[in-house]
C-alpha atoms as a PDB file:
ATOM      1  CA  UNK A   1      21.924   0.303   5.375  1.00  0.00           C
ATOM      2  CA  UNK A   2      20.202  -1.728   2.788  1.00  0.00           C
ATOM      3  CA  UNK A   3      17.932  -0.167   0.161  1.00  0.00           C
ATOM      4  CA  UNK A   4      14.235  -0.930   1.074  1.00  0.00           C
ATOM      5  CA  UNK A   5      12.066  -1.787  -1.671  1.00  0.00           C
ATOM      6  CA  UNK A   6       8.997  -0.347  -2.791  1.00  0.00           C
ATOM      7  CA  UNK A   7       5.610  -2.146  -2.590  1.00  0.00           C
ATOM      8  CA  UNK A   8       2.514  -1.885  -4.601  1.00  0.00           C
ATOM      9  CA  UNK A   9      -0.480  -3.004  -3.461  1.00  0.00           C
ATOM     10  CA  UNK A  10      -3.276  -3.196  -5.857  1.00  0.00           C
ATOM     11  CA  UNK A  11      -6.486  -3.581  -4.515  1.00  0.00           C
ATOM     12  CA  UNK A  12      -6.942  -3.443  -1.133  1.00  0.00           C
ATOM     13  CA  UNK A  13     -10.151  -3.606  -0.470  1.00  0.00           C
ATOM     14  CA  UNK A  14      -9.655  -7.238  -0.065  1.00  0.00           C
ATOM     15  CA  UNK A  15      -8.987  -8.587   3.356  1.00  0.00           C
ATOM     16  CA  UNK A  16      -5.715 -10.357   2.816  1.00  0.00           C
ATOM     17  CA  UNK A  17      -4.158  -7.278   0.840  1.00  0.00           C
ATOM     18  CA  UNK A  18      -4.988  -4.759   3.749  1.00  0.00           C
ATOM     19  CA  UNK A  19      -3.410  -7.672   6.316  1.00  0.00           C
ATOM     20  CA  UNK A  20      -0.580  -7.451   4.020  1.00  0.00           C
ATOM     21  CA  UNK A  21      -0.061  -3.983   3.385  1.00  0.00           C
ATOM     22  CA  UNK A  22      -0.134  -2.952   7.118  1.00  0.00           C
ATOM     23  CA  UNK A  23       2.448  -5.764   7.651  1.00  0.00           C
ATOM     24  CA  UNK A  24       4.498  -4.028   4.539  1.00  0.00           C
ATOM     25  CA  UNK A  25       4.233  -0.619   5.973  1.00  0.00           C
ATOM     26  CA  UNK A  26       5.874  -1.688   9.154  1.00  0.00           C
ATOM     27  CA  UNK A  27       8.905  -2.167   7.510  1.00  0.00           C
ATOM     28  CA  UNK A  28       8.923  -1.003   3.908  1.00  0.00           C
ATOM     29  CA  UNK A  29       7.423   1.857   1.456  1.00  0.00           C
ATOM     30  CA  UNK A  30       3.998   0.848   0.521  1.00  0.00           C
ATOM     31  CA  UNK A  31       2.232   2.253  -2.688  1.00  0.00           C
ATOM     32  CA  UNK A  32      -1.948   1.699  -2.073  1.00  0.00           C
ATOM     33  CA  UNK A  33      -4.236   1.680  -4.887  1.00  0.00           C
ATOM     34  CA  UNK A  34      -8.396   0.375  -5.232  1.00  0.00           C
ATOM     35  CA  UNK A  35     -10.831   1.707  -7.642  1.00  0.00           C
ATOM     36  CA  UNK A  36     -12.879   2.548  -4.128  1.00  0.00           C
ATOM     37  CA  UNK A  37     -11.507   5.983  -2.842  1.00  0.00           C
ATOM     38  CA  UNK A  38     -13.891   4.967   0.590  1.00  0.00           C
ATOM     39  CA  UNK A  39     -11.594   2.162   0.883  1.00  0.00           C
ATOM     40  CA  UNK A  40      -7.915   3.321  -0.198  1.00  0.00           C
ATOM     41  CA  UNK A  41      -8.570   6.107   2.681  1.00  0.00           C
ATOM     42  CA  UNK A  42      -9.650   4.247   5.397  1.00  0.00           C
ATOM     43  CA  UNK A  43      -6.384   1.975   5.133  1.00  0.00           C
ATOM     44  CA  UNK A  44      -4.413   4.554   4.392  1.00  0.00           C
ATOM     45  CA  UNK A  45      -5.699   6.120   7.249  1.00  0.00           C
ATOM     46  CA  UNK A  46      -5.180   2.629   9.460  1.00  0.00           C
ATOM     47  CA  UNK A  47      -1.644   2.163   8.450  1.00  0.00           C
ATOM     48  CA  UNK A  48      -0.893   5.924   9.581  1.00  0.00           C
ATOM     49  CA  UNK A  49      -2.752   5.510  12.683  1.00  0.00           C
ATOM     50  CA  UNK A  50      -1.158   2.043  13.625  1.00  0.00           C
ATOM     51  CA  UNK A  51       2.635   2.883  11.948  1.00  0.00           C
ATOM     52  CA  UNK A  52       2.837   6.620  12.467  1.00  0.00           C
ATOM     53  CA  UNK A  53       6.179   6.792  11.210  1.00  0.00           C
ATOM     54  CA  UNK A  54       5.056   4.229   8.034  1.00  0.00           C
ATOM     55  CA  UNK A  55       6.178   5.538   4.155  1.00  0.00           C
ATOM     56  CA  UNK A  56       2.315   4.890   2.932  1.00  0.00           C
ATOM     57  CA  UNK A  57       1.024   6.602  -0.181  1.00  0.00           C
ATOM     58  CA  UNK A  58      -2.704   6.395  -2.228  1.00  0.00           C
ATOM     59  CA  UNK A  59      -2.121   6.116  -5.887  1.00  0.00           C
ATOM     60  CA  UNK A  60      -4.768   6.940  -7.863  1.00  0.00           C
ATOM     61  CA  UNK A  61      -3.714   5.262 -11.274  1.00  0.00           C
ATOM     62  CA  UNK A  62      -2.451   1.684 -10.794  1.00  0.00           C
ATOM     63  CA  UNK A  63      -0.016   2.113 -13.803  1.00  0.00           C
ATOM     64  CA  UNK A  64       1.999   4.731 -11.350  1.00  0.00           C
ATOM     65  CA  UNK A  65       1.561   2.352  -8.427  1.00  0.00           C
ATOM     66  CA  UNK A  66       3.192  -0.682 -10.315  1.00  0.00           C
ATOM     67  CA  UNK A  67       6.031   1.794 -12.399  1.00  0.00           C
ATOM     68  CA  UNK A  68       6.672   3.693  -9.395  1.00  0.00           C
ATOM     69  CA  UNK A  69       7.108   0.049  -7.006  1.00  0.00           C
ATOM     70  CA  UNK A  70       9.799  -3.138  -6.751  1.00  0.00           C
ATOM     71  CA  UNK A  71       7.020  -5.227  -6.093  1.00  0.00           C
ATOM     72  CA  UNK A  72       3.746  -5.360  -7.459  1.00  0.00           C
ATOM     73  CA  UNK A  73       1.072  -7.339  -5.053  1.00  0.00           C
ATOM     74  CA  UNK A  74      -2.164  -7.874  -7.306  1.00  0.00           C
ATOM     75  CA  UNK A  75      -5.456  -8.770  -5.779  1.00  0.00           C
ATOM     76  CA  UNK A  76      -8.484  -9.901  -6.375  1.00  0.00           C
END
């Protein structure tokens, strides 16, 4: 079995990073981070509730998102 990798996704209050990282989480470790706490829960929440079995976790510090991760998905 291959290793999965590990992706950060910083930012995800934006639309396009919260398609992406439920479309990560079906398949792969996902590391969420945004300054809003609001937001990181609710798609936290989403990804759990859509992918119960999904390896999603909120970061609080982006530097431990990106160290901890593979890749590192910036948005804007």
């Amino acid at each position: 079995m291959p290793n999965r990798r590990t992706f950060a996704v910083l930012g995800v209050s934006e639309t396009n990073s919260i398609f992406l990282a439920k479309q990560i989480a079906k398949t792969n470790p996902v590391l969420l981070f945004d300054h809003d706490a609001v937001v990181l829960n609710t798609v936290y929440s989403q990804i759990l509730s859509e992918h119960p079995n999904a390896n999603a976790e909120m970061m609080i510090c982006p530097t431990n998102a990106s160290w901890e991760a593979d890749v590192i998905i910036l948005s804007n």
